[in-house]
PDB file of N, CA and C in Angstrom:
ATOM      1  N   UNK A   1       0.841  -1.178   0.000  1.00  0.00           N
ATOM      2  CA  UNK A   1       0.000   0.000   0.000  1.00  0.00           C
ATOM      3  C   UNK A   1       0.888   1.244   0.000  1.00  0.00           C
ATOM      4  N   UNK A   2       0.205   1.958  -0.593  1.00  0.00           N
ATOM      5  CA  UNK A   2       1.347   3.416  -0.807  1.00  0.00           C
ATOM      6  C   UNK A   2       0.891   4.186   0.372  1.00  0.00           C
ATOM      7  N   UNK A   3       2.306   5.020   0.674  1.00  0.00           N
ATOM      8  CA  UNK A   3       1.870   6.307   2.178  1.00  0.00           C
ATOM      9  C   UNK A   3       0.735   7.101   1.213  1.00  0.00           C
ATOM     10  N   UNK A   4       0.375   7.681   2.140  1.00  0.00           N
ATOM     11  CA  UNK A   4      -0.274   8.948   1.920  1.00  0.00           C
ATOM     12  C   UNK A   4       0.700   9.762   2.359  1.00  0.00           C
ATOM     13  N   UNK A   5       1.018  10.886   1.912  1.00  0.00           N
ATOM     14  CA  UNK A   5       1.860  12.367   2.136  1.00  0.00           C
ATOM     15  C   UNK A   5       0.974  13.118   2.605  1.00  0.00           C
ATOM     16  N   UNK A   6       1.219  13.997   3.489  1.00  0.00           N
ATOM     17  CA  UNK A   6       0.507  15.484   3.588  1.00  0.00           C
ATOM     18  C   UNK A   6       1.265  16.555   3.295  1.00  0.00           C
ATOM     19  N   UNK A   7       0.925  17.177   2.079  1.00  0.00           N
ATOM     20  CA  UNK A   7       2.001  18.450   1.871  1.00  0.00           C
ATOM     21  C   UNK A   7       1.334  19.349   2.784  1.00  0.00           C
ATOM     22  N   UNK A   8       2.597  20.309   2.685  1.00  0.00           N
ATOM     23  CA  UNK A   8       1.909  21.681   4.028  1.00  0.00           C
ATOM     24  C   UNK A   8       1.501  22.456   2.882  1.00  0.00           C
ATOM     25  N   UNK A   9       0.299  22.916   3.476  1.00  0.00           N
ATOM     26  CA  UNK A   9      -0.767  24.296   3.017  1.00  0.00           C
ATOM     27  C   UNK A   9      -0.109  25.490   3.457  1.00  0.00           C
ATOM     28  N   UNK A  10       0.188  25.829   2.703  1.00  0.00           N
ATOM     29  CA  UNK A  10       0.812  27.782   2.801  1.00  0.00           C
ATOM     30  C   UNK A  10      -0.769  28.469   3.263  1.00  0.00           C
ATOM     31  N   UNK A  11      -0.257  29.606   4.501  1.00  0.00           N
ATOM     32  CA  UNK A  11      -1.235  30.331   4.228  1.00  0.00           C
ATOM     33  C   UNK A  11      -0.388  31.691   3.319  1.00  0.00           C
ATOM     34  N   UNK A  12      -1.207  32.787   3.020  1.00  0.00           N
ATOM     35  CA  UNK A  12      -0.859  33.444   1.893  1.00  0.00           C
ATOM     36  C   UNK A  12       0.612  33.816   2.424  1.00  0.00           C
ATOM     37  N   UNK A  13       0.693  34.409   3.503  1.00  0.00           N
ATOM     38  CA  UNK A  13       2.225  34.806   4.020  1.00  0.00           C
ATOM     39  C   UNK A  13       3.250  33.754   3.619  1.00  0.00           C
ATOM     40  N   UNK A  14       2.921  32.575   4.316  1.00  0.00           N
ATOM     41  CA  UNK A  14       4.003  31.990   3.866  1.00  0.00           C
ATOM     42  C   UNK A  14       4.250  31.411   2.308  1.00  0.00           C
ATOM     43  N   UNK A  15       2.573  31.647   1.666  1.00  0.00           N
ATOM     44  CA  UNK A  15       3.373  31.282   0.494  1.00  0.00           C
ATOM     45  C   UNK A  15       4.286  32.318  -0.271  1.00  0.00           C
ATOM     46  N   UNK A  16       4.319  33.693  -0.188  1.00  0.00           N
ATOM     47  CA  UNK A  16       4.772  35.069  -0.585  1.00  0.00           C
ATOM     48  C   UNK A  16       6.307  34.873  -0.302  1.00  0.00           C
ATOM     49  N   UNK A  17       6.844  33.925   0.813  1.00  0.00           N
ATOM     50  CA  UNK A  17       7.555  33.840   1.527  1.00  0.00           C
ATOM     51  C   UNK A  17       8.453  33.113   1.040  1.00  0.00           C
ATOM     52  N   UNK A  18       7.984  31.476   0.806  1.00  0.00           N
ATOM     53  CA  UNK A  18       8.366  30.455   0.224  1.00  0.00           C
ATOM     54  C   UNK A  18       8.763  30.946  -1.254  1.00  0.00           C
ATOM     55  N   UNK A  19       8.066  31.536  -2.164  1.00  0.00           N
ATOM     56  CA  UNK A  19       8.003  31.873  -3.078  1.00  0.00           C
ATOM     57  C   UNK A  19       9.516  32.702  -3.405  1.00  0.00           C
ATOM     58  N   UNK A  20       9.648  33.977  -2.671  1.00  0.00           N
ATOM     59  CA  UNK A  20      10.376  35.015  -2.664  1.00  0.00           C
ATOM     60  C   UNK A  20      11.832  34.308  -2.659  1.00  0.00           C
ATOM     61  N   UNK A  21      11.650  33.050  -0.899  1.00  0.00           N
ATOM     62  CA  UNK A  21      13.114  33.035  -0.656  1.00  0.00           C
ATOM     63  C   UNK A  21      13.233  31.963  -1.967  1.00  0.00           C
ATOM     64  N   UNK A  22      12.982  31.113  -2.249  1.00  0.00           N
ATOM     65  CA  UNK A  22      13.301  29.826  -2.947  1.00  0.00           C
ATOM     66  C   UNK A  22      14.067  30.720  -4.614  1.00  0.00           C
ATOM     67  N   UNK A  23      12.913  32.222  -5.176  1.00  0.00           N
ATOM     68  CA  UNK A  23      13.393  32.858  -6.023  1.00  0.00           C
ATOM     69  C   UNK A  23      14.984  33.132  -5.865  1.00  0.00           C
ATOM     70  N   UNK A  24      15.199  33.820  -4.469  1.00  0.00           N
ATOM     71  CA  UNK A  24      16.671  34.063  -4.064  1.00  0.00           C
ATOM     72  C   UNK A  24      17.445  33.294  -4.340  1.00  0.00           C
ATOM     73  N   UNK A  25      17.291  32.293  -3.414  1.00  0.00           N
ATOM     74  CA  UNK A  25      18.236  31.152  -3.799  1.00  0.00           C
ATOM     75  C   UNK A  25      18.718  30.712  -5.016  1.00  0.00           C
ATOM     76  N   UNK A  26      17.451  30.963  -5.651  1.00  0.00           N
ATOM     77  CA  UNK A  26      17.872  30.010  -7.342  1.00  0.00           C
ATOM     78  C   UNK A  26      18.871  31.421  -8.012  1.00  0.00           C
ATOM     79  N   UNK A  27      18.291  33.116  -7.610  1.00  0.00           N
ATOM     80  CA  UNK A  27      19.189  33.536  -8.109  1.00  0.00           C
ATOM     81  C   UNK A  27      20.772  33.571  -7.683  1.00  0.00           C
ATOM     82  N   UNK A  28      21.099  33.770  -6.767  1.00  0.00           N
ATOM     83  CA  UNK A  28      22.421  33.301  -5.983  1.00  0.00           C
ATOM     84  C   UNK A  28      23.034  32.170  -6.856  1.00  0.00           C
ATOM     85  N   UNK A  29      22.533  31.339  -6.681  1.00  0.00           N
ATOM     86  CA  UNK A  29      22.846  29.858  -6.974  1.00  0.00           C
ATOM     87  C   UNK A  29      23.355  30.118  -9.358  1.00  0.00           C
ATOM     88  N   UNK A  30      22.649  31.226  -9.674  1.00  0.00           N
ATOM     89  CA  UNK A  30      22.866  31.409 -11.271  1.00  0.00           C
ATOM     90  C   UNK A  30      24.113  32.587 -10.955  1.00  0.00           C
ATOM     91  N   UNK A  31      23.716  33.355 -10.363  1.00  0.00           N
ATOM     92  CA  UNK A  31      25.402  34.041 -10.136  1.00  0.00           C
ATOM     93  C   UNK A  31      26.881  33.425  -9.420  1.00  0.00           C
ATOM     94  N   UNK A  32      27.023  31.920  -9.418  1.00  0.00           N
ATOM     95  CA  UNK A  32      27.868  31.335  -8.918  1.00  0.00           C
ATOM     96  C   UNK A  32      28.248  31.056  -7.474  1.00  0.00           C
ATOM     97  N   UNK A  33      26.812  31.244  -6.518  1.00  0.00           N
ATOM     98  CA  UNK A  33      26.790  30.994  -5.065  1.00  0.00           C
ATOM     99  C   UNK A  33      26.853  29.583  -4.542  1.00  0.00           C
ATOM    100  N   UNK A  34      27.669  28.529  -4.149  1.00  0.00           N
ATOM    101  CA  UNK A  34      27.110  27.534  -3.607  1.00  0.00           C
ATOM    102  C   UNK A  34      26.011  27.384  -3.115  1.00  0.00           C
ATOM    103  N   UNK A  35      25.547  26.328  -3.226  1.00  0.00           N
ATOM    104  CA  UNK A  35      23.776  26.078  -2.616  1.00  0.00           C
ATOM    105  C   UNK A  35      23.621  26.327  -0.840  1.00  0.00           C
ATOM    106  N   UNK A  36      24.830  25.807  -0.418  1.00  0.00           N
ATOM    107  CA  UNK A  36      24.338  26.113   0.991  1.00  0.00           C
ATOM    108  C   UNK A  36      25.014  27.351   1.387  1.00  0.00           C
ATOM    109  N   UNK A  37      25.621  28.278   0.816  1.00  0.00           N
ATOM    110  CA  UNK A  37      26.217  29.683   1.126  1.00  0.00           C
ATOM    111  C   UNK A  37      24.643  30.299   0.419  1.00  0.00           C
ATOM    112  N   UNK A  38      24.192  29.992  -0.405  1.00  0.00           N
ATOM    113  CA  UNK A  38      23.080  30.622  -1.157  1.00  0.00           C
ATOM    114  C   UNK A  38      21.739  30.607  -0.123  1.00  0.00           C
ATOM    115  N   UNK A  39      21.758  29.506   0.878  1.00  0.00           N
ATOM    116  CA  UNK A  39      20.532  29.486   1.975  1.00  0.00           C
ATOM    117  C   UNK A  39      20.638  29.676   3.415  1.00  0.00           C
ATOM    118  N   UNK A  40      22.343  30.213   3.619  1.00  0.00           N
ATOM    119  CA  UNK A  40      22.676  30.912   4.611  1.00  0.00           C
ATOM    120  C   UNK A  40      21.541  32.289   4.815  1.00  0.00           C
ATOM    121  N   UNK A  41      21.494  33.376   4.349  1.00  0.00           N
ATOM    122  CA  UNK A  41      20.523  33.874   4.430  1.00  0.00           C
ATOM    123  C   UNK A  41      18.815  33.491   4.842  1.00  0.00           C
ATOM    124  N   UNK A  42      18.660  32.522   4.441  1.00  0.00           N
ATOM    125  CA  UNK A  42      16.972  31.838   4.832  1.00  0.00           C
ATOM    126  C   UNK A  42      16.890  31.853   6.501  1.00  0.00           C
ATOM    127  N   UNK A  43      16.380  33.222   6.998  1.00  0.00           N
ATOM    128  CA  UNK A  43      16.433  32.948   8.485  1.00  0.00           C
ATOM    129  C   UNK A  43      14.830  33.045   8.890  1.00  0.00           C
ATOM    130  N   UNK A  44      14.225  31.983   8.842  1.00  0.00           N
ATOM    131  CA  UNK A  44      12.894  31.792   9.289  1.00  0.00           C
ATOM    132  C   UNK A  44      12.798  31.456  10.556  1.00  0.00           C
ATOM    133  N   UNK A  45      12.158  32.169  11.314  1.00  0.00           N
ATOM    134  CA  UNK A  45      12.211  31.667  12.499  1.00  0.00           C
ATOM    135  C   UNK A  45      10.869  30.172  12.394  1.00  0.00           C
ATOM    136  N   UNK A  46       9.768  29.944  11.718  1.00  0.00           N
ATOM    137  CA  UNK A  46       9.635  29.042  11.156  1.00  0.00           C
ATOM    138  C   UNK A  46      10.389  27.747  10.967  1.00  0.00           C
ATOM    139  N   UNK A  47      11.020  26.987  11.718  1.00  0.00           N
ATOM    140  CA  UNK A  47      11.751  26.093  11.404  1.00  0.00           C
ATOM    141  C   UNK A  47      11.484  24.795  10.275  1.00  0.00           C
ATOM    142  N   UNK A  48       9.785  24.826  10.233  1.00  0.00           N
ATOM    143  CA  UNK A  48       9.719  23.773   9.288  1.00  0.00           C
ATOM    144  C   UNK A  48       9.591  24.211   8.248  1.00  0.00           C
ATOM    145  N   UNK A  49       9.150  25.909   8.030  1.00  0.00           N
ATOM    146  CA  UNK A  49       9.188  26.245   6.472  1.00  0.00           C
ATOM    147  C   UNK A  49      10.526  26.652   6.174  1.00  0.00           C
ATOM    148  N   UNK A  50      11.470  26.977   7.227  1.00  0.00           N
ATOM    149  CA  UNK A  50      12.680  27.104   6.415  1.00  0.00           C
ATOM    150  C   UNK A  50      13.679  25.859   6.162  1.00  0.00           C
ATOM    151  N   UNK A  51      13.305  24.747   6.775  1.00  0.00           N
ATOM    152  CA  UNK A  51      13.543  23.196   6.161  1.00  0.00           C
ATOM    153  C   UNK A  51      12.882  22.813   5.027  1.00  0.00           C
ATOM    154  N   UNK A  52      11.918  22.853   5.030  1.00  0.00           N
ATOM    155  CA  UNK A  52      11.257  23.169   3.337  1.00  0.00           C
ATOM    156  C   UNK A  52      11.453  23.631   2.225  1.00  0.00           C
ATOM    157  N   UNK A  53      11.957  25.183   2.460  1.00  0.00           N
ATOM    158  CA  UNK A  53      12.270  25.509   1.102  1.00  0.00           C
ATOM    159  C   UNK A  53      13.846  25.301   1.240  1.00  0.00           C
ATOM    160  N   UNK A  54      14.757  25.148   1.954  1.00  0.00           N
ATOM    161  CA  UNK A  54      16.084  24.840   1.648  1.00  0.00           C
ATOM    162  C   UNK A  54      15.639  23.386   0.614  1.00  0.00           C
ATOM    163  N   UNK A  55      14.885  22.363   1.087  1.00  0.00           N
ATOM    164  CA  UNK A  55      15.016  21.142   0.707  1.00  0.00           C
ATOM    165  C   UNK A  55      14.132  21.160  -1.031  1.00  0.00           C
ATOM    166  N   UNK A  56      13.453  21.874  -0.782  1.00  0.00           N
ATOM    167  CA  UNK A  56      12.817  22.202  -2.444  1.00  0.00           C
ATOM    168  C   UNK A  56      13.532  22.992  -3.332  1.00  0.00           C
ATOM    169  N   UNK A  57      14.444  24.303  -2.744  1.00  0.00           N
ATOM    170  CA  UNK A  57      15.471  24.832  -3.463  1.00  0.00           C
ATOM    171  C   UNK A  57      16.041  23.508  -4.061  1.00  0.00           C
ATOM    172  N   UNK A  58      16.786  22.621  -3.284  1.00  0.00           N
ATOM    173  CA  UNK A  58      17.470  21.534  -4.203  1.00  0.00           C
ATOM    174  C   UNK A  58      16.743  21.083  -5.001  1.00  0.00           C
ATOM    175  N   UNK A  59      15.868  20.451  -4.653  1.00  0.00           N
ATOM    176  CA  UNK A  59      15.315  19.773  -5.490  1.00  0.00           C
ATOM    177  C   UNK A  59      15.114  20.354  -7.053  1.00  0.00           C
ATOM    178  N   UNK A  60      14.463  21.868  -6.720  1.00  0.00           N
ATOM    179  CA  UNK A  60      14.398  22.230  -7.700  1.00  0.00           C
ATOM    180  C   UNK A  60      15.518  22.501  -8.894  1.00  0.00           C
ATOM    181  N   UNK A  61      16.737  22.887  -7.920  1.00  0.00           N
ATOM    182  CA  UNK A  61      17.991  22.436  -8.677  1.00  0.00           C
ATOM    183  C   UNK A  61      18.042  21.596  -9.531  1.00  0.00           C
ATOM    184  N   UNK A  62      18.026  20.566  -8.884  1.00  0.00           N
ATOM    185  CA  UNK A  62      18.332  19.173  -9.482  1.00  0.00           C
ATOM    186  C   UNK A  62      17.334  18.640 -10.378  1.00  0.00           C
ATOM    187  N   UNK A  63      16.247  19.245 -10.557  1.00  0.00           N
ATOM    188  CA  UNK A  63      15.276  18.791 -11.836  1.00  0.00           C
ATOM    189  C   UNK A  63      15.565  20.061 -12.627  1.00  0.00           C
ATOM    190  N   UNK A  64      15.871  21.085 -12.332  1.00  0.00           N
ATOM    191  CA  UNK A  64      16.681  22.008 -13.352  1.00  0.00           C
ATOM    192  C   UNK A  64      17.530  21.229 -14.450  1.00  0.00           C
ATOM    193  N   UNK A  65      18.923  21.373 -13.211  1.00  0.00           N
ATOM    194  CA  UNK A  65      20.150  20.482 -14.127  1.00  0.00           C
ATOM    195  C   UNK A  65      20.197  19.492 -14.216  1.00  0.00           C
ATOM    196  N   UNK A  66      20.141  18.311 -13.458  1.00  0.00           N
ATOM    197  CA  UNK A  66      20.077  17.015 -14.335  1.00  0.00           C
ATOM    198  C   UNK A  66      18.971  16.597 -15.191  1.00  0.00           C
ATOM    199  N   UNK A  67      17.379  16.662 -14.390  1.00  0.00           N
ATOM    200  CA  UNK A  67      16.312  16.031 -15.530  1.00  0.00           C
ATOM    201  C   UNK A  67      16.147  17.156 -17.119  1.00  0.00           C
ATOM    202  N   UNK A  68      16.784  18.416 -16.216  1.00  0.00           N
ATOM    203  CA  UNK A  68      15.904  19.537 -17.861  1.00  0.00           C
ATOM    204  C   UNK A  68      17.255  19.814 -18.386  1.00  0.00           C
ATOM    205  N   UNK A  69      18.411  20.088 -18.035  1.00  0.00           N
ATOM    206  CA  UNK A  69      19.844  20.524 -18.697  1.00  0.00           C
ATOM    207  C   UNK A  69      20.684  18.547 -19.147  1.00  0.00           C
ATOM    208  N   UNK A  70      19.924  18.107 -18.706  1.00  0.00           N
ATOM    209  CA  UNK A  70      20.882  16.226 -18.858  1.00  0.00           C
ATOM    210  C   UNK A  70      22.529  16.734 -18.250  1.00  0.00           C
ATOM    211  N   UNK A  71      22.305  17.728 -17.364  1.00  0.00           N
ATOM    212  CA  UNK A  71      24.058  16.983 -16.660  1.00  0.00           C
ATOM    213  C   UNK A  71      23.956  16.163 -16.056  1.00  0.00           C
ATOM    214  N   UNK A  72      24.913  15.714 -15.364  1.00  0.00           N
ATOM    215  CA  UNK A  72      24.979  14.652 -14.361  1.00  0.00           C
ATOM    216  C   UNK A  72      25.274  14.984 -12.928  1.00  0.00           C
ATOM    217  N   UNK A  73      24.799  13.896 -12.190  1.00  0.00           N
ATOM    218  CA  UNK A  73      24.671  13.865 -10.741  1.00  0.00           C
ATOM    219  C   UNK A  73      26.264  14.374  -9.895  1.00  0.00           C
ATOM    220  N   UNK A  74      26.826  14.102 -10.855  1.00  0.00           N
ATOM    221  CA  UNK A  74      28.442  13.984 -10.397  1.00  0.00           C
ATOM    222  C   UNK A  74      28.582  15.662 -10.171  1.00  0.00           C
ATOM    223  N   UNK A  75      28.000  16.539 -11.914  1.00  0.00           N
ATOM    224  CA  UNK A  75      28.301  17.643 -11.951  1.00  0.00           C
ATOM    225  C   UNK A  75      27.323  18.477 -10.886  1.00  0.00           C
ATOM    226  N   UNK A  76      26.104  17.864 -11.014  1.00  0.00           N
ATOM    227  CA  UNK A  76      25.567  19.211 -10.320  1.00  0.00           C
ATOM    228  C   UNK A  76      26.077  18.990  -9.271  1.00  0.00           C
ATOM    229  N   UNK A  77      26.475  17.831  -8.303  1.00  0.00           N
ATOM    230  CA  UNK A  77      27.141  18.513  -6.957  1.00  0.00           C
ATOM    231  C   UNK A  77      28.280  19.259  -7.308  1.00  0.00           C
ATOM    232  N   UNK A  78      29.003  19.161  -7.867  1.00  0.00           N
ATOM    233  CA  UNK A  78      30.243  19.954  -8.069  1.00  0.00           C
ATOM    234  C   UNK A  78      29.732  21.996  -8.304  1.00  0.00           C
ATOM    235  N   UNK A  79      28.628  21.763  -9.620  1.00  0.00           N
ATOM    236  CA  UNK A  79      27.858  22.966  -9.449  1.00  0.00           C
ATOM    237  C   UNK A  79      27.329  24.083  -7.933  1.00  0.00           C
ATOM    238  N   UNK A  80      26.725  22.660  -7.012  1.00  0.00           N
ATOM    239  CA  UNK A  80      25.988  23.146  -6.674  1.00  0.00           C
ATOM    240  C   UNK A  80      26.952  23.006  -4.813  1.00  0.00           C
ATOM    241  N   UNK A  81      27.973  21.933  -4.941  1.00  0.00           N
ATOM    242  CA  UNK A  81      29.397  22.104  -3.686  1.00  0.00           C
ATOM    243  C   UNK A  81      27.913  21.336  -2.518  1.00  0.00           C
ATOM    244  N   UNK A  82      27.187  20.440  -2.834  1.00  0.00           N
ATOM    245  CA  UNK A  82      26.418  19.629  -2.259  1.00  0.00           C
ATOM    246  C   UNK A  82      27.088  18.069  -2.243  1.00  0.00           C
ATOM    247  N   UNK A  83      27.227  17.427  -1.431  1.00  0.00           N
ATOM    248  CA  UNK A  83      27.999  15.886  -1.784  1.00  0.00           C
ATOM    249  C   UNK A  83      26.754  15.381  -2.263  1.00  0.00           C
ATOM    250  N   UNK A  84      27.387  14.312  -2.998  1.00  0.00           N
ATOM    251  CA  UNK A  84      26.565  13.015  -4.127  1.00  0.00           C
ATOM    252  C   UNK A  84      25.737  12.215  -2.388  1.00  0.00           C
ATOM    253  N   UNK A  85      25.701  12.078  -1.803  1.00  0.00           N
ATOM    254  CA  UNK A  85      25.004  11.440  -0.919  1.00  0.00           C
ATOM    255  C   UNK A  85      23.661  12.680  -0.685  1.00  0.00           C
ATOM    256  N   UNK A  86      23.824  13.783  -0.512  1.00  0.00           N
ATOM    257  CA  UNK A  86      22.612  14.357  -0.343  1.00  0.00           C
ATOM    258  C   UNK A  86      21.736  14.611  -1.173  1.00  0.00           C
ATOM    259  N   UNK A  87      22.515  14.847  -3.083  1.00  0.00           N
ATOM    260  CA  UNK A  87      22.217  14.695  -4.128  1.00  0.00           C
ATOM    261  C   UNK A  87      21.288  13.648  -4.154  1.00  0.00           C
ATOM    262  N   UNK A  88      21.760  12.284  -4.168  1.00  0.00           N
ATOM    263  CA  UNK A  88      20.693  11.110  -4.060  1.00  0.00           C
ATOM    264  C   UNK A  88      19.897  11.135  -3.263  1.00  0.00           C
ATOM    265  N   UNK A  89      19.516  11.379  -1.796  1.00  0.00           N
ATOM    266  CA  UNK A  89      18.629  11.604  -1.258  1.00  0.00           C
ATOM    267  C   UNK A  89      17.578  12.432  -1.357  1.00  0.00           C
ATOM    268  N   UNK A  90      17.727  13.432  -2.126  1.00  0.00           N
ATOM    269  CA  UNK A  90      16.554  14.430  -2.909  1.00  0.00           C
ATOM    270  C   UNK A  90      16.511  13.687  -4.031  1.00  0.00           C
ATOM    271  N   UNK A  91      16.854  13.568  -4.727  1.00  0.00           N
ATOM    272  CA  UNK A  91      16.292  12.837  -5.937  1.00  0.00           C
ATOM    273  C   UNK A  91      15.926  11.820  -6.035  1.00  0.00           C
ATOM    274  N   UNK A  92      16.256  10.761  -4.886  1.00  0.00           N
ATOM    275  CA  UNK A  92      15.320   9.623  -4.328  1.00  0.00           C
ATOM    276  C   UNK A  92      13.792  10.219  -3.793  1.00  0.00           C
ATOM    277  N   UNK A  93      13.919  11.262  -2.983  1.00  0.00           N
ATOM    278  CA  UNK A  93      12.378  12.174  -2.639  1.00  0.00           C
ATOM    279  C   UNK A  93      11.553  12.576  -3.656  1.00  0.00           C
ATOM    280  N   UNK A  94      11.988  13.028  -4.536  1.00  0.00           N
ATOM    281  CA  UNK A  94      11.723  14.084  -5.437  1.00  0.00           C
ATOM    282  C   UNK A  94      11.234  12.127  -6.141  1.00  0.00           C
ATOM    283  N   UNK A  95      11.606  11.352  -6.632  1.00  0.00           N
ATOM    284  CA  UNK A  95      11.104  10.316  -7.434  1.00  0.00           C
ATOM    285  C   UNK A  95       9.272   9.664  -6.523  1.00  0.00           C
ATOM    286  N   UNK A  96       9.962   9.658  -5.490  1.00  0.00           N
ATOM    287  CA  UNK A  96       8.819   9.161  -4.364  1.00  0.00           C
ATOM    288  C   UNK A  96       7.724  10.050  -4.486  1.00  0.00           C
ATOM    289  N   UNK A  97       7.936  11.490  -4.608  1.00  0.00           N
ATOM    290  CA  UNK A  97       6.702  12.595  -4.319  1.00  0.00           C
ATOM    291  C   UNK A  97       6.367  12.286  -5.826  1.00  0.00           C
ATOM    292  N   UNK A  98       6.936  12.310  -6.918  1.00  0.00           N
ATOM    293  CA  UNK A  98       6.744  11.769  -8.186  1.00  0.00           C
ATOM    294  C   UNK A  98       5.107  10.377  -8.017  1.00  0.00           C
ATOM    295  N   UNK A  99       5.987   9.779  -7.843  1.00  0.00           N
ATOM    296  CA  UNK A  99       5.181   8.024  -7.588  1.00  0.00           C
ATOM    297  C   UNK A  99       3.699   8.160  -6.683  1.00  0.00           C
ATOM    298  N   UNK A 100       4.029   9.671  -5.666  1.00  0.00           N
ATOM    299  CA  UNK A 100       3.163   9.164  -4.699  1.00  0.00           C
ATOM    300  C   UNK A 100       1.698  10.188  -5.480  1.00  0.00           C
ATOM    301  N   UNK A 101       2.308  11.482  -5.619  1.00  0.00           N
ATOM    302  CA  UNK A 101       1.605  12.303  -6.362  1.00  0.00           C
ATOM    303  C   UNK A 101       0.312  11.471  -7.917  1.00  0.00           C
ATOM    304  N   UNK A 102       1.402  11.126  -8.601  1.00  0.00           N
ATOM    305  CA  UNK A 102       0.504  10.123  -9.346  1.00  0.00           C
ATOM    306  C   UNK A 102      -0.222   9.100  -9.018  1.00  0.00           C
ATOM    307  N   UNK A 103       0.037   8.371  -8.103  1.00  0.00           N
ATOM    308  CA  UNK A 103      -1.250   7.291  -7.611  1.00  0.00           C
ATOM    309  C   UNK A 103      -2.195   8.019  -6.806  1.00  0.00           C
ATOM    310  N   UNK A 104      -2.104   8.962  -6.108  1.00  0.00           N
ATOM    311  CA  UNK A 104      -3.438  10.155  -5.512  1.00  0.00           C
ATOM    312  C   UNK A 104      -4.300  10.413  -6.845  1.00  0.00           C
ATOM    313  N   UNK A 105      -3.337  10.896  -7.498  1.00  0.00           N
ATOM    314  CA  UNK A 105      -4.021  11.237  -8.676  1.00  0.00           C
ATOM    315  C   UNK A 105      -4.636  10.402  -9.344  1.00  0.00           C
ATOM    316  N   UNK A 106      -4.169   9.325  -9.655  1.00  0.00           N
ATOM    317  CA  UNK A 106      -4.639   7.958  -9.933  1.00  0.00           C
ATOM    318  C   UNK A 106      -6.289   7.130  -9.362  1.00  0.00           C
ATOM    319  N   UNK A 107      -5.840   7.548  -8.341  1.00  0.00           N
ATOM    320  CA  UNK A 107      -7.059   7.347  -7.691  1.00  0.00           C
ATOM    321  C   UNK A 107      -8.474   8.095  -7.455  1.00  0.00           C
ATOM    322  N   UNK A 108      -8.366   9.511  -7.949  1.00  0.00           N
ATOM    323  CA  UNK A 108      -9.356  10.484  -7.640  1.00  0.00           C
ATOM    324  C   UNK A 108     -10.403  10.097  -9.504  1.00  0.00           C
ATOM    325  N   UNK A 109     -11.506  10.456  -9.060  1.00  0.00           N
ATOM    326  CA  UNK A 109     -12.533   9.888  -9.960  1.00  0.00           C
ATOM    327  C   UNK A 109     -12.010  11.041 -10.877  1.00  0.00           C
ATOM    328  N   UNK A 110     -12.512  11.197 -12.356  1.00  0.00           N
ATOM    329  CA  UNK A 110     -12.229  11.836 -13.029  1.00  0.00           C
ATOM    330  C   UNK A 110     -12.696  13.297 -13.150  1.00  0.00           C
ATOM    331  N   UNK A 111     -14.041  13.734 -11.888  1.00  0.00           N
ATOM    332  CA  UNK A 111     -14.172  14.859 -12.237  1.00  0.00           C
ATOM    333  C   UNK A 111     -13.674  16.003 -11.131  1.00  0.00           C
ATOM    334  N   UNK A 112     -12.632  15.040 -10.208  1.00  0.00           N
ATOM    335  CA  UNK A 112     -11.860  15.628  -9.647  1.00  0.00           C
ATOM    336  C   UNK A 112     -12.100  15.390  -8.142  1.00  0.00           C
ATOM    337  N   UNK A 113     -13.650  15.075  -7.395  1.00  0.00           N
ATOM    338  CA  UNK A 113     -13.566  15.012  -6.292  1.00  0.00           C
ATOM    339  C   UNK A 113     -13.144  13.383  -5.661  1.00  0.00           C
ATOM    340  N   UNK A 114     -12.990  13.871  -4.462  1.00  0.00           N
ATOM    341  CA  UNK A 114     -12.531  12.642  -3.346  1.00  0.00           C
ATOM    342  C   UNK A 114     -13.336  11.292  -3.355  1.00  0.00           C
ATOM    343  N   UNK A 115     -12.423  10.522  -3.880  1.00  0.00           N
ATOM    344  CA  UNK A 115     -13.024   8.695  -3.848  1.00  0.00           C
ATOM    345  C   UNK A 115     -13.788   8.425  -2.946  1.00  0.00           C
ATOM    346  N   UNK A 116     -14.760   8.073  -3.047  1.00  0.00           N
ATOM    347  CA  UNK A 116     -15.715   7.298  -1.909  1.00  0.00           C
ATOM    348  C   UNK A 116     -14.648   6.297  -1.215  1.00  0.00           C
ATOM    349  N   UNK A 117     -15.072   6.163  -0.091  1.00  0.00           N
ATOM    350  CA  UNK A 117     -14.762   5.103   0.868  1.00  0.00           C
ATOM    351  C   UNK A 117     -15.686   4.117   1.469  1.00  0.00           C
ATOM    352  N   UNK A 118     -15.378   2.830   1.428  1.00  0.00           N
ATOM    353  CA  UNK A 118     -16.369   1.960   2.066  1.00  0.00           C
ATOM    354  C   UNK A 118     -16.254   1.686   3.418  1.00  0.00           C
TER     355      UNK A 118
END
């Protein structure tokens, strides 16, 4: 049986928030910032939204450059001064939220609302 996930619901602040810093980062990160000198700045007192978007900044990285540019895993850490062990661990996530996202989806009737339950 597959998990169920619960993504977190932004309220509008934090999505303005999420939005803004994750923008930062990615720009930092195109002017030649390492990824984690690039999220030094992210000071949320929020601790789980600023674990969040550090961890989606990568991600988003990494479906940047490896799935949309075809570099490799090797390079974007080198790009991005992240080791290949944390590399794989987001992109092991990032496959899972993939897998899990589509069988939700999979499962919802076609005109969009919530499956009956017996």
């Amino acid at each position: 049986m597959v998990e169920s996930i619960d993504y977190k619901n932004f309220n509008e602040e934090e999505d303005r928030i999420y939005k803004h810093t994750i923008a930062m980062i990615r720009a930092s990160i195109s002017d030649g910032v390492k990824f984690d000198i690039a999220c030094e700045f992210v000071t949320r007192d929020d601790g789980e939204l600023r674990s969040l978007i550090i961890d989606d900044a990568l991600k988003i990285e990494i479906a940047e450059l490896h799935y949309g540019q075809g570099l490799s895993l090797l390079d974007v850490s080198k790009k991005l001064g992240v080791s290949m062990e944390r590399l794989l661990k987001a992109s092991s996530e990032m496959m899972e939220d993939v897998f899990n996202t589509a069988t939700e989806a999979a499962k919802r009737p076609p005109d969009g609302s919530k499956p009956s339950t017996h």
